[in-house]
C-alpha atoms as a PDB file:
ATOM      1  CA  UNK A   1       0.767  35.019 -29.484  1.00  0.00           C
ATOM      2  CA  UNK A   2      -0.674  36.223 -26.106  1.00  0.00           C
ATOM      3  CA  UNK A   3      -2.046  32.774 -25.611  1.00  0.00           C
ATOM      4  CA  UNK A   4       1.321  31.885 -24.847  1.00  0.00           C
ATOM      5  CA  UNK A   5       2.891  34.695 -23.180  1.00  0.00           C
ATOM      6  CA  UNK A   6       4.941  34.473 -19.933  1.00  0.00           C
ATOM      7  CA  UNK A   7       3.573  37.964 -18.917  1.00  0.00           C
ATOM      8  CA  UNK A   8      -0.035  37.496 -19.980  1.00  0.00           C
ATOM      9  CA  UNK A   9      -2.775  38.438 -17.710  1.00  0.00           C
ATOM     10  CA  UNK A  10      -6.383  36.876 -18.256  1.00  0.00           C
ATOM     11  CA  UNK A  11      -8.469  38.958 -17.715  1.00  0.00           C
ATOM     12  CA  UNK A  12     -12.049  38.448 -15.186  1.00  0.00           C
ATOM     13  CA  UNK A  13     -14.086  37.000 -17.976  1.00  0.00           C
ATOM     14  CA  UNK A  14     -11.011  35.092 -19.465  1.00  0.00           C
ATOM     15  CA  UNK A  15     -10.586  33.220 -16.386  1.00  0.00           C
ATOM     16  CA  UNK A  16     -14.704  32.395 -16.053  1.00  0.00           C
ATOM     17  CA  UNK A  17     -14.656  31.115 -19.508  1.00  0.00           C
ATOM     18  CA  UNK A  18     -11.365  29.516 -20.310  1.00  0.00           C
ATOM     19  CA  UNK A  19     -11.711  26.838 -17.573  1.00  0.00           C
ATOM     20  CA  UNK A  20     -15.474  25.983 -19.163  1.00  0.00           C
ATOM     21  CA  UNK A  21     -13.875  25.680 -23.206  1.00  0.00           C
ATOM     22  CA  UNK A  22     -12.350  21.732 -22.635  1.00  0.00           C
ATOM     23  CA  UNK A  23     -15.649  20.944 -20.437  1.00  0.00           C
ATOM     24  CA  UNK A  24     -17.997  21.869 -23.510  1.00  0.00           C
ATOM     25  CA  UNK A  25     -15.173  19.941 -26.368  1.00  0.00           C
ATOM     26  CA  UNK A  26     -15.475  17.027 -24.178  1.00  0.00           C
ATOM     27  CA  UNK A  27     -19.123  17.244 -24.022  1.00  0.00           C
ATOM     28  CA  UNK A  28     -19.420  17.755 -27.583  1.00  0.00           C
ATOM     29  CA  UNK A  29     -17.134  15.208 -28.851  1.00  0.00           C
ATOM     30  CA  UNK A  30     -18.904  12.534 -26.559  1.00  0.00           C
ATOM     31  CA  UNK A  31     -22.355  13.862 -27.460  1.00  0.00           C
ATOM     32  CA  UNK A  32     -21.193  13.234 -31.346  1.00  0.00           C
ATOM     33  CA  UNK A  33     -19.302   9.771 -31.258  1.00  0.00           C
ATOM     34  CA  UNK A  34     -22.444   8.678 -28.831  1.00  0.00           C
ATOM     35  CA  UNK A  35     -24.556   9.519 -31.534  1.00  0.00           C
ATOM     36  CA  UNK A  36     -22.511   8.020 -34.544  1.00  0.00           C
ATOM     37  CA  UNK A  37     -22.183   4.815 -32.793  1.00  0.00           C
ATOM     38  CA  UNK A  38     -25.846   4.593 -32.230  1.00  0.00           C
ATOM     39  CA  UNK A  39     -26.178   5.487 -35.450  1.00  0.00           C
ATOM     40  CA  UNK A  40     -24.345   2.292 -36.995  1.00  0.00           C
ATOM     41  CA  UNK A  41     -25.588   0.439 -33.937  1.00  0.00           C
ATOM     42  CA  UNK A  42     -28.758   1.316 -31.815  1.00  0.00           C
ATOM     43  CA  UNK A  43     -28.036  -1.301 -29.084  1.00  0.00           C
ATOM     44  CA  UNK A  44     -24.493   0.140 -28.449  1.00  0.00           C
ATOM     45  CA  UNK A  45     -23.579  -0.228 -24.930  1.00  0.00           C
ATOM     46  CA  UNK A  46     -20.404   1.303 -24.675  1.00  0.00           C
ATOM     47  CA  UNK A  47     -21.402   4.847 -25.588  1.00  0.00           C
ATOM     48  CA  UNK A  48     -24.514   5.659 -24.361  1.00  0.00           C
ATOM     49  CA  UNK A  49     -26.367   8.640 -25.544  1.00  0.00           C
ATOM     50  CA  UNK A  50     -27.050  11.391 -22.755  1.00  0.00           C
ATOM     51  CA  UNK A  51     -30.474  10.296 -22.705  1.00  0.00           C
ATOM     52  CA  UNK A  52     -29.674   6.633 -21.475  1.00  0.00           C
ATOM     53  CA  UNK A  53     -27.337   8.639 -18.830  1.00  0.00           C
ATOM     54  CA  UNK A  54     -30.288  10.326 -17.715  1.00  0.00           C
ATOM     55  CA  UNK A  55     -32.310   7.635 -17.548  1.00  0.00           C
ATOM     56  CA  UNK A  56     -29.327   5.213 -15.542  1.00  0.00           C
ATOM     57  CA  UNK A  57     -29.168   8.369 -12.960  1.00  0.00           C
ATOM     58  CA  UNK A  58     -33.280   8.437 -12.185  1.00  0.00           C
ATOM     59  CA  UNK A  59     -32.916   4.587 -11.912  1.00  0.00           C
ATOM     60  CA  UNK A  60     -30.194   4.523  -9.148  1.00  0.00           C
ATOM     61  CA  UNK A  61     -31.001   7.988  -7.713  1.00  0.00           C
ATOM     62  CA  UNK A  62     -34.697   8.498  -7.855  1.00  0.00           C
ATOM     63  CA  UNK A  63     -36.065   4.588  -7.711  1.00  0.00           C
ATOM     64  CA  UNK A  64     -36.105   2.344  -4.651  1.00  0.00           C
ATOM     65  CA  UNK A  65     -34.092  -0.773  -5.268  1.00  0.00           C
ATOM     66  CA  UNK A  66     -35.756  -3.905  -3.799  1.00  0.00           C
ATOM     67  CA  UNK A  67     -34.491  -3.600  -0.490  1.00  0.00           C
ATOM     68  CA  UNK A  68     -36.087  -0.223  -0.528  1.00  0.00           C
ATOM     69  CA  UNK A  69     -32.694   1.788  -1.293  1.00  0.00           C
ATOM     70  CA  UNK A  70     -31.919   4.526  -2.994  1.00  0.00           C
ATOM     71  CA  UNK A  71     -28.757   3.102  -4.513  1.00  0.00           C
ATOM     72  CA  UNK A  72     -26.605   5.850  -5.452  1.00  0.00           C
ATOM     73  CA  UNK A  73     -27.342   7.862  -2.511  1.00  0.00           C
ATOM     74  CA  UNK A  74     -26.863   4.765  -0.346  1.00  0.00           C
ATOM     75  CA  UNK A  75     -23.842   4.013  -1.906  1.00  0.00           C
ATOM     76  CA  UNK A  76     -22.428   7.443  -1.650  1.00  0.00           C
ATOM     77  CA  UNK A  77     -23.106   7.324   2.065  1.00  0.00           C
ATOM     78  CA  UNK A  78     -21.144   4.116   2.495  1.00  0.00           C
ATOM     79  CA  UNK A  79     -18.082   5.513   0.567  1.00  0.00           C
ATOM     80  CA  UNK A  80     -18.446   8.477   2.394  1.00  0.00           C
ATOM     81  CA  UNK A  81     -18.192   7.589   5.857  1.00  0.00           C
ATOM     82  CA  UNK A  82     -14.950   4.922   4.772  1.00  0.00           C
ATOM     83  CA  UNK A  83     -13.595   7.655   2.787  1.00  0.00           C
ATOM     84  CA  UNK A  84     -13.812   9.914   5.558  1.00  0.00           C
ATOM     85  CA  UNK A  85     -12.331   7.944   8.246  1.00  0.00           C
ATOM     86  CA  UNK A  86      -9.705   7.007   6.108  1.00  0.00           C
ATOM     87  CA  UNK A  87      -8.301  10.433   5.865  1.00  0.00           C
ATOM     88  CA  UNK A  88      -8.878  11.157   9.593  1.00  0.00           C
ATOM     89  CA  UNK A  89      -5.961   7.674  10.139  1.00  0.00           C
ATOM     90  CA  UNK A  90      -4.444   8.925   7.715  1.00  0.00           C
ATOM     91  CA  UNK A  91      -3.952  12.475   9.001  1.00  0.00           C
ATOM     92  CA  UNK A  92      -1.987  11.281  11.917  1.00  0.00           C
ATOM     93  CA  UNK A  93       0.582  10.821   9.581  1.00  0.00           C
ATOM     94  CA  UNK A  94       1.107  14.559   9.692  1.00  0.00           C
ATOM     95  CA  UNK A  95       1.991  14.473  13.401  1.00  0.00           C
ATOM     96  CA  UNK A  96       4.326  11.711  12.875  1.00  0.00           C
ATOM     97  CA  UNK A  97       6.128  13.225   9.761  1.00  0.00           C
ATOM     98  CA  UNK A  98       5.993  16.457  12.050  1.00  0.00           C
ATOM     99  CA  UNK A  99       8.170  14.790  15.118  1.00  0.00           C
ATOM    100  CA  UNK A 100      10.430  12.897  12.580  1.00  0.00           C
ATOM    101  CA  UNK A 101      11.546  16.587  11.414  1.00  0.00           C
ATOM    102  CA  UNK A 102      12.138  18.145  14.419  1.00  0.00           C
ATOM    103  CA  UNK A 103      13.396  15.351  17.103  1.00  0.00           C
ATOM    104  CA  UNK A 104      16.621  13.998  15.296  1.00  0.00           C
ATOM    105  CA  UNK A 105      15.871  10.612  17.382  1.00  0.00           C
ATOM    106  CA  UNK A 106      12.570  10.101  16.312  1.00  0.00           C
ATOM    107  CA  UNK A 107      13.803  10.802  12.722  1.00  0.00           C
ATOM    108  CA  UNK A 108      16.674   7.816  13.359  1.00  0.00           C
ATOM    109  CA  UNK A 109      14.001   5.258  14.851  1.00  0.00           C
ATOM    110  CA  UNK A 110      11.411   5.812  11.982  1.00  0.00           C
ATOM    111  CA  UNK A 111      12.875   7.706   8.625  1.00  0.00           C
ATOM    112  CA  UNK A 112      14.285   4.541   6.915  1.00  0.00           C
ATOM    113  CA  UNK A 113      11.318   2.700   7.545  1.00  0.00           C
ATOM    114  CA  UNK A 114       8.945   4.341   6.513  1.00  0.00           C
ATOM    115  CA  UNK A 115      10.933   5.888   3.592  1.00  0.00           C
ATOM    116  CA  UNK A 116      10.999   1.622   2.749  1.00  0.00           C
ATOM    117  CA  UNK A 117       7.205   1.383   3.185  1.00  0.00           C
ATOM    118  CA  UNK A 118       6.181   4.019   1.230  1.00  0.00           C
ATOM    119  CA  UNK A 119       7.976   1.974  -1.990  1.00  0.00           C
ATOM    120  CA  UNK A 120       5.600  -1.108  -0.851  1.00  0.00           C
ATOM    121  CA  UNK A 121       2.730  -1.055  -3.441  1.00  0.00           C
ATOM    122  CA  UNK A 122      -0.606  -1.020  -0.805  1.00  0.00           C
ATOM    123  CA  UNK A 123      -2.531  -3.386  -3.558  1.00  0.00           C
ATOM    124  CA  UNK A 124       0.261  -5.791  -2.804  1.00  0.00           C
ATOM    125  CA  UNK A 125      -0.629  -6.170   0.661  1.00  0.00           C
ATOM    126  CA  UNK A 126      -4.631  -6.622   0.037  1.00  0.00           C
ATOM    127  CA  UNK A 127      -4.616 -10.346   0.586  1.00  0.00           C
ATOM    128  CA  UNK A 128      -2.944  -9.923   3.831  1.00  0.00           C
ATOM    129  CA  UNK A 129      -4.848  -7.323   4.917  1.00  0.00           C
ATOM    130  CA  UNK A 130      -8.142 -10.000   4.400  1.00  0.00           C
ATOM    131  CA  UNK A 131      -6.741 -12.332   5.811  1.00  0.00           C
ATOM    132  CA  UNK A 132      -5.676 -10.477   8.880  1.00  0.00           C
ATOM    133  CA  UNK A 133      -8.642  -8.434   8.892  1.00  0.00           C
ATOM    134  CA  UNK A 134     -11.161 -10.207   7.218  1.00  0.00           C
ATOM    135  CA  UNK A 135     -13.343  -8.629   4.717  1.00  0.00           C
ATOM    136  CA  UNK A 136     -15.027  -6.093   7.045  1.00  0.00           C
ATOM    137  CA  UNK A 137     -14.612  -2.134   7.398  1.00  0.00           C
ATOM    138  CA  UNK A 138     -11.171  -2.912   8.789  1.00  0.00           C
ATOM    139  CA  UNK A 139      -9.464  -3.886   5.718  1.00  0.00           C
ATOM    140  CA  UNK A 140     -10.455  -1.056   3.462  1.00  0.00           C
ATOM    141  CA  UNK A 141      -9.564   1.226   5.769  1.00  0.00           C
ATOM    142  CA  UNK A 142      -6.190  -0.025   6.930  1.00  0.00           C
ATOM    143  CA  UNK A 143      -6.208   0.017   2.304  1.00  0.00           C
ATOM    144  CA  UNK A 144      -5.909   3.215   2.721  1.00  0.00           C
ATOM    145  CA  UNK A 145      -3.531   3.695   5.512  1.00  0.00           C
ATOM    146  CA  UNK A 146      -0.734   2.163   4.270  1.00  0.00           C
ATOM    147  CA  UNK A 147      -1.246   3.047   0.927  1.00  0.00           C
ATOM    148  CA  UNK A 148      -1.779   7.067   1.715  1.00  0.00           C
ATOM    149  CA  UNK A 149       0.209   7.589   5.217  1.00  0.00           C
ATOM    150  CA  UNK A 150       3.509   6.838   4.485  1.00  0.00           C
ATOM    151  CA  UNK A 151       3.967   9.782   1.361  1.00  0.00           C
ATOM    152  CA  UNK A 152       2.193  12.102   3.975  1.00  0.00           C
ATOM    153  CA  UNK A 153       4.558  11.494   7.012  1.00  0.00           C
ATOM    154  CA  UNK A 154       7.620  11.691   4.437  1.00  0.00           C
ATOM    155  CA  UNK A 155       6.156  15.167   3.013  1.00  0.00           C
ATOM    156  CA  UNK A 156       5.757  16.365   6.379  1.00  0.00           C
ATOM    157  CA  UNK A 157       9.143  15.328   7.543  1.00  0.00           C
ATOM    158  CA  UNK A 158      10.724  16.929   4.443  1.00  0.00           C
ATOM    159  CA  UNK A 159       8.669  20.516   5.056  1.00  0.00           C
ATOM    160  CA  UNK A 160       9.793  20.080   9.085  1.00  0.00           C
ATOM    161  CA  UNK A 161      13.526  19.780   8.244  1.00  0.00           C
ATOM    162  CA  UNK A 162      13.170  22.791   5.350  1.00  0.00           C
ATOM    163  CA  UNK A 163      12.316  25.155   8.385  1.00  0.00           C
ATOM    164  CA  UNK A 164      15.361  27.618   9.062  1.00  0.00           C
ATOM    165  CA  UNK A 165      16.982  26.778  12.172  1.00  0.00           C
ATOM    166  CA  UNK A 166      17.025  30.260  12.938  1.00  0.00           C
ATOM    167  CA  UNK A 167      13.936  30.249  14.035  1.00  0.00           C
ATOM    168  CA  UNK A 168      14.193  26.945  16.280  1.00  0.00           C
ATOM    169  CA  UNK A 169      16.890  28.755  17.660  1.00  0.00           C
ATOM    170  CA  UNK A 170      15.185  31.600  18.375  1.00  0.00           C
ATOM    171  CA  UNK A 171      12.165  29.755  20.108  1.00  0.00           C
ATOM    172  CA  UNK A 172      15.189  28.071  22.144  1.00  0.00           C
ATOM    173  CA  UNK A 173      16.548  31.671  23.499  1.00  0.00           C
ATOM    174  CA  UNK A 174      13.375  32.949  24.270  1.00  0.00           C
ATOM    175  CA  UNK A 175      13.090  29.452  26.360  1.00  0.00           C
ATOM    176  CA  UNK A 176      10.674  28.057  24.300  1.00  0.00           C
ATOM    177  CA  UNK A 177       9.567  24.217  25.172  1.00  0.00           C
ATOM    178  CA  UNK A 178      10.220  21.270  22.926  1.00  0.00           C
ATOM    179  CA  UNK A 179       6.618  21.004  22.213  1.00  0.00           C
ATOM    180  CA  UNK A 180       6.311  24.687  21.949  1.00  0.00           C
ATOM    181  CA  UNK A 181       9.392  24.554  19.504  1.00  0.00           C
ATOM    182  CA  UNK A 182       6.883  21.757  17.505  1.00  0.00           C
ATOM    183  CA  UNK A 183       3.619  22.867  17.471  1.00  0.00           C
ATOM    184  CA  UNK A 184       3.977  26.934  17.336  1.00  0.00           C
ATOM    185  CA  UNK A 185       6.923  27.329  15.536  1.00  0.00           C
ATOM    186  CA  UNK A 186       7.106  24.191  13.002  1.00  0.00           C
ATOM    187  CA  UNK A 187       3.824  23.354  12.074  1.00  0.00           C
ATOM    188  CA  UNK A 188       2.222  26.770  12.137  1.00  0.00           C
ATOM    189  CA  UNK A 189       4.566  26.916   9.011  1.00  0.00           C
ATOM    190  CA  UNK A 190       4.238  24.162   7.045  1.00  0.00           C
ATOM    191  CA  UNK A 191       0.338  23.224   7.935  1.00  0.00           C
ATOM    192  CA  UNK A 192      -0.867  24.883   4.856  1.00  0.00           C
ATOM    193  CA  UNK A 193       1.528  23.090   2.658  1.00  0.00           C
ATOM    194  CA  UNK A 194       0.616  19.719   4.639  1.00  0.00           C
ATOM    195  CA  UNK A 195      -3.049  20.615   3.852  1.00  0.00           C
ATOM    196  CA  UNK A 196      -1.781  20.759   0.143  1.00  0.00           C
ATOM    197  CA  UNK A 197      -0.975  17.173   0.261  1.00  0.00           C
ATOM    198  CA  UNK A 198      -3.623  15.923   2.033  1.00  0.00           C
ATOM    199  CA  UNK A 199      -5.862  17.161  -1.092  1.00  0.00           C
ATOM    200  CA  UNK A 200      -3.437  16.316  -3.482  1.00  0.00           C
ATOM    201  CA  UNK A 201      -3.567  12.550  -2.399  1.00  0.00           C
ATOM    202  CA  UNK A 202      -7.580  12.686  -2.531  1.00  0.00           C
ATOM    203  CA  UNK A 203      -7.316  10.819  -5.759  1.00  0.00           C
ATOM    204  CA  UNK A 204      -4.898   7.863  -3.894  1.00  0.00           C
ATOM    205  CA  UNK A 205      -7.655   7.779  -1.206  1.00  0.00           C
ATOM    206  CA  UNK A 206     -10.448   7.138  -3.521  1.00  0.00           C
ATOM    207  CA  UNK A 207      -8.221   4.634  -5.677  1.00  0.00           C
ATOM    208  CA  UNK A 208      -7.549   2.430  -2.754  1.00  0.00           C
ATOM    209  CA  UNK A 209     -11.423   3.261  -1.614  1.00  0.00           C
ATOM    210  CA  UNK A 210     -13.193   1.653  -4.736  1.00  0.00           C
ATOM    211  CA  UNK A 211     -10.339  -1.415  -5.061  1.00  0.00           C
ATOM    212  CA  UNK A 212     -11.152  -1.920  -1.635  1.00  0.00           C
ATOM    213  CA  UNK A 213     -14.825  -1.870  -2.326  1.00  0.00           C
ATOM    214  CA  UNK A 214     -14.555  -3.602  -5.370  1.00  0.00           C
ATOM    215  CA  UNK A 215     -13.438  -6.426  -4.000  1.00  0.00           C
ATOM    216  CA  UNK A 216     -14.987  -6.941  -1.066  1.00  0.00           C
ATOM    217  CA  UNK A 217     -18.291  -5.727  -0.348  1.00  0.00           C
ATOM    218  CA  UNK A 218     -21.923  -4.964  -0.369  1.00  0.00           C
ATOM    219  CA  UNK A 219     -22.447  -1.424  -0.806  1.00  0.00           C
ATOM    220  CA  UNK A 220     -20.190   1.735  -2.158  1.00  0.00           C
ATOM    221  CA  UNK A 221     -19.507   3.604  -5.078  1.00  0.00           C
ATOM    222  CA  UNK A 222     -16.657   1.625  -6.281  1.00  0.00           C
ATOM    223  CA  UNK A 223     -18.440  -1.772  -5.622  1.00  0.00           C
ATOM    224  CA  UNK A 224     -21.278  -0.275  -7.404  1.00  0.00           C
ATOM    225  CA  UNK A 225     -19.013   0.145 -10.774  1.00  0.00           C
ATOM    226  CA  UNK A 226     -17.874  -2.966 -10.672  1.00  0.00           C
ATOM    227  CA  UNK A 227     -21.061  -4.839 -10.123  1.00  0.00           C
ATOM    228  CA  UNK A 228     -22.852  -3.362 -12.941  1.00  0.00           C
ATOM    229  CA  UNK A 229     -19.192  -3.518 -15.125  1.00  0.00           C
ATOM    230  CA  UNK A 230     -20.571  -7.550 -15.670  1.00  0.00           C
ATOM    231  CA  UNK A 231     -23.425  -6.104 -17.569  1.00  0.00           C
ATOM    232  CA  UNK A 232     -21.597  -3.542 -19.320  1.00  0.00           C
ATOM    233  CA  UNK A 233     -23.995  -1.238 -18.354  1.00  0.00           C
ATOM    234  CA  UNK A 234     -22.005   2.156 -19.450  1.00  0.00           C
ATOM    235  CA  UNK A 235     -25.169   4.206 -18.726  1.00  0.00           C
ATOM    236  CA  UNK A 236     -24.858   3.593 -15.169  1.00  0.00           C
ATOM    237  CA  UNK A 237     -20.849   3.616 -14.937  1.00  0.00           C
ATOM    238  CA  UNK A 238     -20.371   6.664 -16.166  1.00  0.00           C
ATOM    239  CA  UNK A 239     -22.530   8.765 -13.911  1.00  0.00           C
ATOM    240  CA  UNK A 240     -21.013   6.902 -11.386  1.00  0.00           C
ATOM    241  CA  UNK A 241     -17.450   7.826 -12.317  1.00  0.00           C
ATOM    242  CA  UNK A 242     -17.988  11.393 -12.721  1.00  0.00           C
ATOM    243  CA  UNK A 243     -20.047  11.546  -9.462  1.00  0.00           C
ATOM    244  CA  UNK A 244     -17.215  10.004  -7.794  1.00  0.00           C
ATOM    245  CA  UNK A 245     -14.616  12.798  -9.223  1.00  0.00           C
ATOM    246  CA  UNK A 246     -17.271  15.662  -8.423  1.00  0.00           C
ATOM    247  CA  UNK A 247     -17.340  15.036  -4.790  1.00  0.00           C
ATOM    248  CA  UNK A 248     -13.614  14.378  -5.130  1.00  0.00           C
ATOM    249  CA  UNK A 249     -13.205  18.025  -6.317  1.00  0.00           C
ATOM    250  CA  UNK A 250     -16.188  19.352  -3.952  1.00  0.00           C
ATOM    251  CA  UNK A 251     -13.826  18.264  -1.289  1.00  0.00           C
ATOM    252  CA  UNK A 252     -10.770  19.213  -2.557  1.00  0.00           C
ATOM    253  CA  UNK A 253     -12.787  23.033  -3.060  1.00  0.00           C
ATOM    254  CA  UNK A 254     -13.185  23.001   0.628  1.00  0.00           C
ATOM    255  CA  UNK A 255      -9.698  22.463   1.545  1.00  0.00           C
ATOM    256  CA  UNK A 256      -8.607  25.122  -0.897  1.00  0.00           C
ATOM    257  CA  UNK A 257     -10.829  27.604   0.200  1.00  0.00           C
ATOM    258  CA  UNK A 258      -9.717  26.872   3.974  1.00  0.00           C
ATOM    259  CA  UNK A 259      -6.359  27.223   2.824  1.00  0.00           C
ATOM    260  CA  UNK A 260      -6.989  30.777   1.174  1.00  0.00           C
ATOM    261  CA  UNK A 261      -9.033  32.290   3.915  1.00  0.00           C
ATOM    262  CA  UNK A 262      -7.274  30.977   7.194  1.00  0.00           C
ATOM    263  CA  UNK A 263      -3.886  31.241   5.391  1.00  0.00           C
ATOM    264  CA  UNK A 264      -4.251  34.364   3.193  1.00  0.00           C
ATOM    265  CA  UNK A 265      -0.275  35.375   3.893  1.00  0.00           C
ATOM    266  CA  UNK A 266       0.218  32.629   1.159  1.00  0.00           C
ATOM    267  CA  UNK A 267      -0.778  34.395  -1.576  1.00  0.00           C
ATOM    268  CA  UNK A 268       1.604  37.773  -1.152  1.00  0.00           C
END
């Protein structure tokens, strides 16, 4: 069959449709075991029909809460702005990962610690981090730290040390500076890998985010879930859940689309 072909090419309209087929089975299957369950049961809660969906989203997006708030757009903001700062700490890790490749020192001091951090599950160290942190900003974003940063200064390290020598050497006959050496000859060529990672570990971000949030405290997407999760209120979870992975992907988009324009030498 072509469908499974090695060689296979699909063609324009092929690759605008195919991607949409498992989208519209999902949404069909749902749509029909939402409405057999109602069927046997018309107070089901743990299938809502699309029209409960519907009517979940206009209550958190379109009505004011008591305090005034637009909940879901409120909440997004919160997670937004932790989410955000988490993966500016946790970029840093890059520069780290960076200097562990290329200084053989650097890579003595730190390798085998971190390489023993990043096997420390983060959710492990969430009491500490409250109790050292209390239950403010801090601690959800330090969450995220150590449960993100380490994999991202090991992936760095390991694309630093894959760089041919030849070209460090190179650098070093042309009398090339150590930081030259680092930042114009190493990470000009594995920054669009690193960027790889960083979107790749999106979904540990967000994991870390919401157990952070659910948790401990008053606003976000992830406490949101888990508020409403003690009325079983499916019609507002779900929304929730896939709003949460469609500004995951958004953001992922926009570092793939940086990737292919600013890096277009990838793709030949």
């Amino acid at each position: 069959m072509q469908f499974f072909s090695v060689q296979a090419q699909p063609g324009a309209w092929g690759r605008r449709l195919l991607p949409i087929v498992l989208v519209f089975v999902v949404i069909m299957l749902y749509g029909v075991t939402a409405h057999v369950r109602h069927k046997a049961n018309p107070k089901d809660k743990l299938v809502p029909t699309f029209s409960e969906m519907f009517d979940g989203v206009n209550r958190v997006a379109f009505e004011p809460d008591r305090d005034g708030d637009y909940r879901l757009w409120s909440d997004t903001l919160v997670s937004s702005i932790r989410f955000l700062v988490g993966i500016v700490i946790v970029f840093f890790g890059v520069f780290i990962g960076l200097h562990m490749g290329t200084c053989p020192y650097i890579e003595a001091l730190l390798y085998r610690f971190v390489l023993f951090f990043d096997k420390t599950p983060a959710l492990a160290l969430l009491p500490i981090l409250f109790i050292v942190f209390g239950l403010g900003e801090r601690s959800k974003i330090a969450l995220i730290a150590i449960g993100v940063m380490p994999t991202l200064i090991l992936d760095t390290y390991i694309r630093a040390k894959a760089v041919p020598r030849e070209l460090i050497t190179k650098a070093l006959t042309l009398k090339a500076s150590n930081l030259e050496i680092i930042y114009r000859v190493v990470l000009p060529q594995i920054f669009p890998k690193v960027l790889d990672t960083v979107r790749l570990n999106f979904k540990a971000v967000l994991l870390f985010l919401i157990a952070g949030e659910a948790l401990a405290s008053k606003a976000g997407l992830g406490y949101r879930i888990f508020l409403v999760r003690r009325y079983i209120d499916m019609a507002i979870i779900i929304p929730y859940v896939l709003w949460i992975s469609l500004l995951a992907f958004l953001a992922d988009l926009v570092i793939r689309i940086i990737i292919k324009r600013r890096y277009r030498w990838l793709d030949k």
